[in-house]
C-alpha atoms as a PDB file:
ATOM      1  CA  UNK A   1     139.309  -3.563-153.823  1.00  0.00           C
ATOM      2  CA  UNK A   2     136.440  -5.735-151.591  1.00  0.00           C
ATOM      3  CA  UNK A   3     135.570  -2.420-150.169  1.00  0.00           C
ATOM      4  CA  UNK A   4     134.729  -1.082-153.658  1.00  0.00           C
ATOM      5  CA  UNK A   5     133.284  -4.105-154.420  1.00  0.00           C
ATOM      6  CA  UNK A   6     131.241  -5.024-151.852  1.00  0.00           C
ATOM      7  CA  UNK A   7     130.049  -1.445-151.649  1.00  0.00           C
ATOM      8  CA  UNK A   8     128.580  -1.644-155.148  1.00  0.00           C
ATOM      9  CA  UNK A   9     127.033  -5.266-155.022  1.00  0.00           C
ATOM     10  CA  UNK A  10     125.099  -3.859-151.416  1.00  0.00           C
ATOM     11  CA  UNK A  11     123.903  -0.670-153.565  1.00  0.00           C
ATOM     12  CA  UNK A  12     123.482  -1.785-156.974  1.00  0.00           C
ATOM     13  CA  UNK A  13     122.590  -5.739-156.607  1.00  0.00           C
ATOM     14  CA  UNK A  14     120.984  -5.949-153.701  1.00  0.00           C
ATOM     15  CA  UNK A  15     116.931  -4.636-153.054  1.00  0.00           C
ATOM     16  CA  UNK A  16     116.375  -0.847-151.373  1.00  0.00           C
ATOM     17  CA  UNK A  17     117.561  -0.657-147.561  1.00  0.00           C
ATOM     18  CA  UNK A  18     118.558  -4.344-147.553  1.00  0.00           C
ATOM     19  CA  UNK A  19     121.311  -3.637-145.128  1.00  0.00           C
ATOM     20  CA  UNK A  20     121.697  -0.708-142.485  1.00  0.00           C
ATOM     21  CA  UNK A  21     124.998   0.773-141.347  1.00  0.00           C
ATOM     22  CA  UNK A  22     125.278   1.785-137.903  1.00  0.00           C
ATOM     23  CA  UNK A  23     128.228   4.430-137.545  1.00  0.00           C
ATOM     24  CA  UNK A  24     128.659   3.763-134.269  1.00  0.00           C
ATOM     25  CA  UNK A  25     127.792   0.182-133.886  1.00  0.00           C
ATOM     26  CA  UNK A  26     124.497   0.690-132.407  1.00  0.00           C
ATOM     27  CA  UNK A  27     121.154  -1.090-133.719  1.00  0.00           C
ATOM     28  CA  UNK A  28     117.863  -0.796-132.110  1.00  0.00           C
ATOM     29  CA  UNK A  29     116.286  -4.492-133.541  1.00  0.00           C
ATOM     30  CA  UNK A  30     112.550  -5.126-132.842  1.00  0.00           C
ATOM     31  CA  UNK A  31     110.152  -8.014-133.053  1.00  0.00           C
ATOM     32  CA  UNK A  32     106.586  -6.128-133.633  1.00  0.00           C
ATOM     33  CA  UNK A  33     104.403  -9.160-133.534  1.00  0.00           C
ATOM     34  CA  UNK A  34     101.512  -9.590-131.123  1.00  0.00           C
ATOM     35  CA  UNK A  35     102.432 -10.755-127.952  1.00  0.00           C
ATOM     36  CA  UNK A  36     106.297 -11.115-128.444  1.00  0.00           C
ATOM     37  CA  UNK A  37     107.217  -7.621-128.854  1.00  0.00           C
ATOM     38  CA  UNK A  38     110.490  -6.704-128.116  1.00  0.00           C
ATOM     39  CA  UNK A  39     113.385  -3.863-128.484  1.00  0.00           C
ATOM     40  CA  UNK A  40     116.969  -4.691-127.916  1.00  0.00           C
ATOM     41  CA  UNK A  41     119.675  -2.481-127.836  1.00  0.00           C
ATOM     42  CA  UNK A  42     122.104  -4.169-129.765  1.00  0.00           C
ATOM     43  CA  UNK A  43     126.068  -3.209-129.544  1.00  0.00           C
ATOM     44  CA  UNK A  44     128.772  -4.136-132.002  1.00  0.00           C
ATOM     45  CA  UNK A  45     132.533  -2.521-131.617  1.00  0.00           C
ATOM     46  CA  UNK A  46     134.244  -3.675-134.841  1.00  0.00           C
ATOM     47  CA  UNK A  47     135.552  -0.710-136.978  1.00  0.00           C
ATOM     48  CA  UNK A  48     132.436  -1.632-139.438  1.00  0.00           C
ATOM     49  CA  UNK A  49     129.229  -2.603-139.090  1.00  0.00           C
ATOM     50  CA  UNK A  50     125.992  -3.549-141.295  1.00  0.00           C
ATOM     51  CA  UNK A  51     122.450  -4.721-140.295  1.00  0.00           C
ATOM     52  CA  UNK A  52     119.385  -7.334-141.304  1.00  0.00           C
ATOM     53  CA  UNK A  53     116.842  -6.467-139.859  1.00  0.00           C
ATOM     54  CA  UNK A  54     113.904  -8.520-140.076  1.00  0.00           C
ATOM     55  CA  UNK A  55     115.283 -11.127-142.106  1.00  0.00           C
ATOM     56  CA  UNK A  56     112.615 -13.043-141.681  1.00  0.00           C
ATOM     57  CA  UNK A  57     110.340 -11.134-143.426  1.00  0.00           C
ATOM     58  CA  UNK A  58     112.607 -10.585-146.193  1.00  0.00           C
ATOM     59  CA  UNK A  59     112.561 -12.565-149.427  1.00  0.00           C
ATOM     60  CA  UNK A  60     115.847 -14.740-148.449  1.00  0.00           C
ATOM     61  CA  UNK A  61     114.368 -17.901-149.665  1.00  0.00           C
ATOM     62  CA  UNK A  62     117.145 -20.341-151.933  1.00  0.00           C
ATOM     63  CA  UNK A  63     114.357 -21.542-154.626  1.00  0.00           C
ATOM     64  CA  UNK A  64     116.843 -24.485-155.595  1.00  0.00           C
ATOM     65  CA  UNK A  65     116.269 -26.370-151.918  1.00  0.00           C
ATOM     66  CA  UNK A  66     113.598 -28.221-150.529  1.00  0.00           C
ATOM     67  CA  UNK A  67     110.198 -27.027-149.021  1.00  0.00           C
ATOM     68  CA  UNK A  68     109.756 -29.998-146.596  1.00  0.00           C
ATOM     69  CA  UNK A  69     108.550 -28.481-143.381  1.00  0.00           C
ATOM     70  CA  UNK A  70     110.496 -30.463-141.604  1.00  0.00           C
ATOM     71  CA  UNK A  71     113.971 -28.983-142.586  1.00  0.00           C
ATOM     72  CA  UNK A  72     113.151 -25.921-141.661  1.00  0.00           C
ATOM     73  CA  UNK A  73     115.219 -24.123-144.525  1.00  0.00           C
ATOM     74  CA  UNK A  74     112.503 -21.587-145.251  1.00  0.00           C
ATOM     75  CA  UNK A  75     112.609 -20.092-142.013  1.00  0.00           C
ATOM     76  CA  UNK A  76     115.052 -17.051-140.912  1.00  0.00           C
ATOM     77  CA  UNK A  77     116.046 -15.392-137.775  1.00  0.00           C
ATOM     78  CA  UNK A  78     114.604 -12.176-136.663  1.00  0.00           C
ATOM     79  CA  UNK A  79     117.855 -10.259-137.418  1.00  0.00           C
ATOM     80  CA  UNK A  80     121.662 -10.752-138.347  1.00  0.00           C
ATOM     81  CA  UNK A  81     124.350  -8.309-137.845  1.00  0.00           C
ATOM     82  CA  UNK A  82     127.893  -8.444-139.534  1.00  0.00           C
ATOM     83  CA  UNK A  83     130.922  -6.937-137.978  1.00  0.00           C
ATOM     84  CA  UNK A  84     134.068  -6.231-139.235  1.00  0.00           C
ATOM     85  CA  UNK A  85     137.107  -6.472-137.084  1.00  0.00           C
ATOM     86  CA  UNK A  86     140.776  -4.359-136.942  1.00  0.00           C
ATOM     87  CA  UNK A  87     142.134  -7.480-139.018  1.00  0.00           C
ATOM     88  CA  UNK A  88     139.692  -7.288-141.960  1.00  0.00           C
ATOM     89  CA  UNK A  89     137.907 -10.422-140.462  1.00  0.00           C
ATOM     90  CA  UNK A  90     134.050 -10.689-139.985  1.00  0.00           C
ATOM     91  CA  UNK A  91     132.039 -11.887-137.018  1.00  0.00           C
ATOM     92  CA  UNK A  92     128.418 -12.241-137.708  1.00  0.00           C
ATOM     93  CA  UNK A  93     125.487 -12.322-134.720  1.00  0.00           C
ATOM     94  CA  UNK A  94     122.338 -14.158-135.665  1.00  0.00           C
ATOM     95  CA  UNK A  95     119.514 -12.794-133.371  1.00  0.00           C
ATOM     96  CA  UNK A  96     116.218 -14.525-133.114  1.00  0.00           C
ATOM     97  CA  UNK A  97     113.581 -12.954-130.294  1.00  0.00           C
ATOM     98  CA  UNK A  98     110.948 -14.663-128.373  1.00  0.00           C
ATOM     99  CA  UNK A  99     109.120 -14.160-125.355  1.00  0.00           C
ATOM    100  CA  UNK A 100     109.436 -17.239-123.707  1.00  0.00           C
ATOM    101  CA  UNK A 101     110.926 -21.209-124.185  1.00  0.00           C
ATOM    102  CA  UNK A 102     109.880 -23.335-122.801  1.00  0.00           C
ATOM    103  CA  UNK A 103     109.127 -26.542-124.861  1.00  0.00           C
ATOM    104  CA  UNK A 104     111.072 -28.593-126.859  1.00  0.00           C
ATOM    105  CA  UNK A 105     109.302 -27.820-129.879  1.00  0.00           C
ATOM    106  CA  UNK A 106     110.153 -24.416-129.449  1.00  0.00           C
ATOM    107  CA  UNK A 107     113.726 -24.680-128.917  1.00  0.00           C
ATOM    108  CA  UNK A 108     113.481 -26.743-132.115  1.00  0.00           C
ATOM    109  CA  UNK A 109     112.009 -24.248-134.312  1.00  0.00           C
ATOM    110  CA  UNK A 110     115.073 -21.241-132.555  1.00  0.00           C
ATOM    111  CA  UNK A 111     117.634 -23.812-134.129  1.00  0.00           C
ATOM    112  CA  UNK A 112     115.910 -24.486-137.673  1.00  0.00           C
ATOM    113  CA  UNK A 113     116.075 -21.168-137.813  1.00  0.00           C
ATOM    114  CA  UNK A 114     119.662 -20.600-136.687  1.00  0.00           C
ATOM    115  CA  UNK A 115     120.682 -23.551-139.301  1.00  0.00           C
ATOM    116  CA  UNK A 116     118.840 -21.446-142.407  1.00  0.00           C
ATOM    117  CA  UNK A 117     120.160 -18.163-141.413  1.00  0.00           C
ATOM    118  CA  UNK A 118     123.850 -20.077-141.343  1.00  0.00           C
ATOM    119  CA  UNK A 119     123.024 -21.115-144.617  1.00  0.00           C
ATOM    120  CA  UNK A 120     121.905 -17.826-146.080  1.00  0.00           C
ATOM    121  CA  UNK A 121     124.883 -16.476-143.997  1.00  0.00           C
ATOM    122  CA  UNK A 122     127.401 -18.530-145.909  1.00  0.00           C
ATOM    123  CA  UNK A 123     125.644 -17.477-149.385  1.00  0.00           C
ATOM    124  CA  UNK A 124     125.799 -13.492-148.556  1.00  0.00           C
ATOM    125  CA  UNK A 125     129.219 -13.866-147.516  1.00  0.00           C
ATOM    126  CA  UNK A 126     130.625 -15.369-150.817  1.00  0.00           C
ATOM    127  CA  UNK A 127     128.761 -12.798-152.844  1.00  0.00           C
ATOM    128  CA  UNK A 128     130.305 -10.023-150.669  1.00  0.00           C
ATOM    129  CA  UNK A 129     133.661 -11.144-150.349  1.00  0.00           C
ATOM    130  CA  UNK A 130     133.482 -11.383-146.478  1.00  0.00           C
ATOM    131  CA  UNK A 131     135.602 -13.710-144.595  1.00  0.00           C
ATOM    132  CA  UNK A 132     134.147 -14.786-141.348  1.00  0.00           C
ATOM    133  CA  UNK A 133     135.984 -15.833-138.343  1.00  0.00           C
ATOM    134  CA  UNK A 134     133.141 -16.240-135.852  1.00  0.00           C
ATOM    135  CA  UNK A 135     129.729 -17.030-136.175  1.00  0.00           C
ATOM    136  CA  UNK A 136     127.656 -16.031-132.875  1.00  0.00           C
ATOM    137  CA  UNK A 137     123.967 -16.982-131.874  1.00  0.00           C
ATOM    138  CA  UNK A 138     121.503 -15.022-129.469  1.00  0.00           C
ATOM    139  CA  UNK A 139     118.387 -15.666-128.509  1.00  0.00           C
ATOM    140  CA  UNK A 140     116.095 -13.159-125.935  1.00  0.00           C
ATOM    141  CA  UNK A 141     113.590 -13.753-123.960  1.00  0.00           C
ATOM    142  CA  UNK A 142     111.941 -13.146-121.125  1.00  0.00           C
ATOM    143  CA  UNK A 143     110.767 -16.463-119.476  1.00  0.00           C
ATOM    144  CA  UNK A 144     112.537 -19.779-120.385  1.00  0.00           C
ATOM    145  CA  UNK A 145     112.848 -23.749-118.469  1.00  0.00           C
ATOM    146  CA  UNK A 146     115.614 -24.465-120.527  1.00  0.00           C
ATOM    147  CA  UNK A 147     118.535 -24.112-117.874  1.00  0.00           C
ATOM    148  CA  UNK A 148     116.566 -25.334-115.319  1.00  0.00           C
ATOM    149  CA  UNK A 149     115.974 -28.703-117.234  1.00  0.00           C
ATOM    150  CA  UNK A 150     112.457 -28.234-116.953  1.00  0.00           C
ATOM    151  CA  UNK A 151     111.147 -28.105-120.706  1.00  0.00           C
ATOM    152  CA  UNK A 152     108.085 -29.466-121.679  1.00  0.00           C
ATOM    153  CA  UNK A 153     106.614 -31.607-124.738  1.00  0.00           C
ATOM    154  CA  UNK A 154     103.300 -30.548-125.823  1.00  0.00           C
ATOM    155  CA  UNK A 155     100.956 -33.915-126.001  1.00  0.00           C
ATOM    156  CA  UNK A 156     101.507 -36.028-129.359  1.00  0.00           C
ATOM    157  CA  UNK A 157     102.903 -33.893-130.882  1.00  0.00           C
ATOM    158  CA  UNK A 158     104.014 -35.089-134.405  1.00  0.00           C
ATOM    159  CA  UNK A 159     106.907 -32.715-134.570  1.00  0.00           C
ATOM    160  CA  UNK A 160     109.236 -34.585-132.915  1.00  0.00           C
ATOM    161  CA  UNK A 161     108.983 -37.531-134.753  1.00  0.00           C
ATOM    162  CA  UNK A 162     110.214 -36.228-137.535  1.00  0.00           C
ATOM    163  CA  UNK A 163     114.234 -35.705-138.278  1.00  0.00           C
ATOM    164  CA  UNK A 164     114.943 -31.815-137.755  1.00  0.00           C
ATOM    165  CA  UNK A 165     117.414 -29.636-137.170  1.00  0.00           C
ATOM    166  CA  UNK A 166     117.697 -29.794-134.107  1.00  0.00           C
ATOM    167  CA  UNK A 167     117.228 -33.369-132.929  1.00  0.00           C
ATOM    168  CA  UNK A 168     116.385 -32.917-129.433  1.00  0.00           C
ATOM    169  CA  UNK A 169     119.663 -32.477-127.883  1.00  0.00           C
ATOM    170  CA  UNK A 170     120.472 -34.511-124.843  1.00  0.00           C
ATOM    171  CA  UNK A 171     121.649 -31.818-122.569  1.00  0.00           C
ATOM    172  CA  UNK A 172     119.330 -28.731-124.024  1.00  0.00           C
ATOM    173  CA  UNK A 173     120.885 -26.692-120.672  1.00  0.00           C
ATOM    174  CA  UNK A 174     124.346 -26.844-121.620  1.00  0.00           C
ATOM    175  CA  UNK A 175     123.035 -26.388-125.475  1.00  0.00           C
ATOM    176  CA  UNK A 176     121.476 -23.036-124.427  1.00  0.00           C
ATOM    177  CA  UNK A 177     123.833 -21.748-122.131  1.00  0.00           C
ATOM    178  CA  UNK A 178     126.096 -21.818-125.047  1.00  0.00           C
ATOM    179  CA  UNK A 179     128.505 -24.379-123.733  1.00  0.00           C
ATOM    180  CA  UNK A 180     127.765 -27.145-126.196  1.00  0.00           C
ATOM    181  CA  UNK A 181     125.173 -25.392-129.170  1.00  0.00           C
ATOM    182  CA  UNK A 182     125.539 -27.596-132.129  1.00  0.00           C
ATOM    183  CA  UNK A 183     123.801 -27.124-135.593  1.00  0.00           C
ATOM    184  CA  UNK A 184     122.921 -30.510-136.921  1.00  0.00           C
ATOM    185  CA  UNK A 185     123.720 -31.643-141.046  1.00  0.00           C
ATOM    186  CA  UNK A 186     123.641 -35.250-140.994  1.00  0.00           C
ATOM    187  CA  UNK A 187     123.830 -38.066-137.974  1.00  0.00           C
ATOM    188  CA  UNK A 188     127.346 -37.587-137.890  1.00  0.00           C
ATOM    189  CA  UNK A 189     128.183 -34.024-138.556  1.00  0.00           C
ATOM    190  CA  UNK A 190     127.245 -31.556-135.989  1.00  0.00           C
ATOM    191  CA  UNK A 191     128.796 -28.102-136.491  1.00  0.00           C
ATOM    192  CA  UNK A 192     129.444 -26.247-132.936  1.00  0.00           C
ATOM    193  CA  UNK A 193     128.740 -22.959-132.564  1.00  0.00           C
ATOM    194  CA  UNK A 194     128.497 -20.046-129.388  1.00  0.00           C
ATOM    195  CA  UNK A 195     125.056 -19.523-128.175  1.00  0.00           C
ATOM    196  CA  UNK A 196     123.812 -16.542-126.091  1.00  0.00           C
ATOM    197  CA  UNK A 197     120.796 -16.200-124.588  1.00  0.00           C
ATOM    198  CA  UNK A 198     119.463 -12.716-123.408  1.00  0.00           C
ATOM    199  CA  UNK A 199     117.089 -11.868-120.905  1.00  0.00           C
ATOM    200  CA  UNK A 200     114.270  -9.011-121.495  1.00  0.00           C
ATOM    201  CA  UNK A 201     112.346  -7.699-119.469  1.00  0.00           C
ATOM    202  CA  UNK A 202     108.767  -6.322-119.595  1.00  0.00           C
ATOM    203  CA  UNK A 203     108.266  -2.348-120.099  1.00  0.00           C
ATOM    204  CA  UNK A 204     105.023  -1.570-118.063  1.00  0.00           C
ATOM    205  CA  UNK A 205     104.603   1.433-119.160  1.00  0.00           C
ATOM    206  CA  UNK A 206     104.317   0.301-123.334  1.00  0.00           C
ATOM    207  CA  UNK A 207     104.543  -3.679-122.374  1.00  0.00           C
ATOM    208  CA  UNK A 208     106.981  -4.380-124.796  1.00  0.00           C
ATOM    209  CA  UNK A 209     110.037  -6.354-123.859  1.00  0.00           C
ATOM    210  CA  UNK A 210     112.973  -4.387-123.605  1.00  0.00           C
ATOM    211  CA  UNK A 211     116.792  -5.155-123.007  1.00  0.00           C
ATOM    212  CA  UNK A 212     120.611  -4.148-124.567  1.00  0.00           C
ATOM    213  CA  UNK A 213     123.263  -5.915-125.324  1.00  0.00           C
ATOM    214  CA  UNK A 214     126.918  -5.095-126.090  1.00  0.00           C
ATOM    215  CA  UNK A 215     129.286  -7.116-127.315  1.00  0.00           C
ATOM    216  CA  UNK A 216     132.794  -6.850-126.209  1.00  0.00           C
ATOM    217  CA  UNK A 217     135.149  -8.896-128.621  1.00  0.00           C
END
């Protein structure tokens, strides 16, 4: 019965080549603006499968929440793929490309976007009739300070005055490396999630960043 159903709210409900199905769990996800291009060969094994891509240049936006900059709630990842597992479970990958990290702001801005993609993650899922049992986070690159506790703040910058998502975290390293990622709603509730970050590297012959992943459970 969710089969049928969710079948007919992705084809009838939802705008023209919303989501892409992969029959073999394979999704070629790009990022085509200047200076940050990027291909990644993206790898899901679940029995089912079903793409995003571009999300954020989709119209995603929830008209009934607020437009301060600051919460970052207009802003999406570059891609989100949902995978069904042999139980009937869903695990969902949020994937958000950039050529480098290396400042705080810019780590910042990743996890707005990972906390409005969980949002509009949360809102697809109840229409569809998916349960989710994982929610995983990636982000690729090709040059980032993070691990090496090196990130920088660029001069008075205003930014970081302000209350955001991401509050700078006090151990970014361990944040990025996946070990302790939280998504922040509130002083005291910080929702913990896996993060994964995944190295590209540069294509000389079409200088695009280029790199695969495959995920294995």
């Amino acid at each position: 019965m969710n089969e049928e159903y969710r079948k007919y709210i992705m084809e009838k409900f939802f705008v023209e080549d919303f989501f892409e199905e992969s029959p073999d769990g394979t999704y070629e996800l790009e990022e085509a603006d200047p200076g940050g291009e990027t291909l990644l060969h993206f790898y899901v094994p679940g029995k089912h499968s079903m793409a995003v891509r571009n999300l954020d240049k989709k119209k995603t936006d929830f008209l009934f929440f607020r437009n301060e900059k600051a919460l970052s709630l207009k802003k999406r990842t570059d891609h989100i793929v949902f995978e069904q597992k042999e139980n009937g479970s869903w695990t969902v990958h949020l994937i958000e490309m950039k050529s480098s990290v290396t400042t705080k702001e810019k780590w910042l801005e990743i996890k707005g976007k990972f906390r409005a993609s969980y949002l509009f993650v949360l809102a697809a899922s109840a229409i569809l009739h998916i349960k989710i049992e994982h929610i995983r986070m990636y982000t690729t690159y090709e040059k980032e300070t993070i691990s090496e506790g090196c990130m920088t703040c660029m001069p008075e910058n205003p930014v970081l005055k302000r209350v955001r998502t991401g509050e700078a975290p006090g151990m970014p390293a361990k944040e990025w490396n996946g070990g302790e990622f939280e998504l922040r709603f509130g002083d005291n509730c910080r929702l913990p999630f896996l993060h994964i970050p995944v190295r590209v590297c540069r294509n000389e012959e079409s200088r695009y960043l280029e790199g695969c992943y495959s995920c294995t459970s």
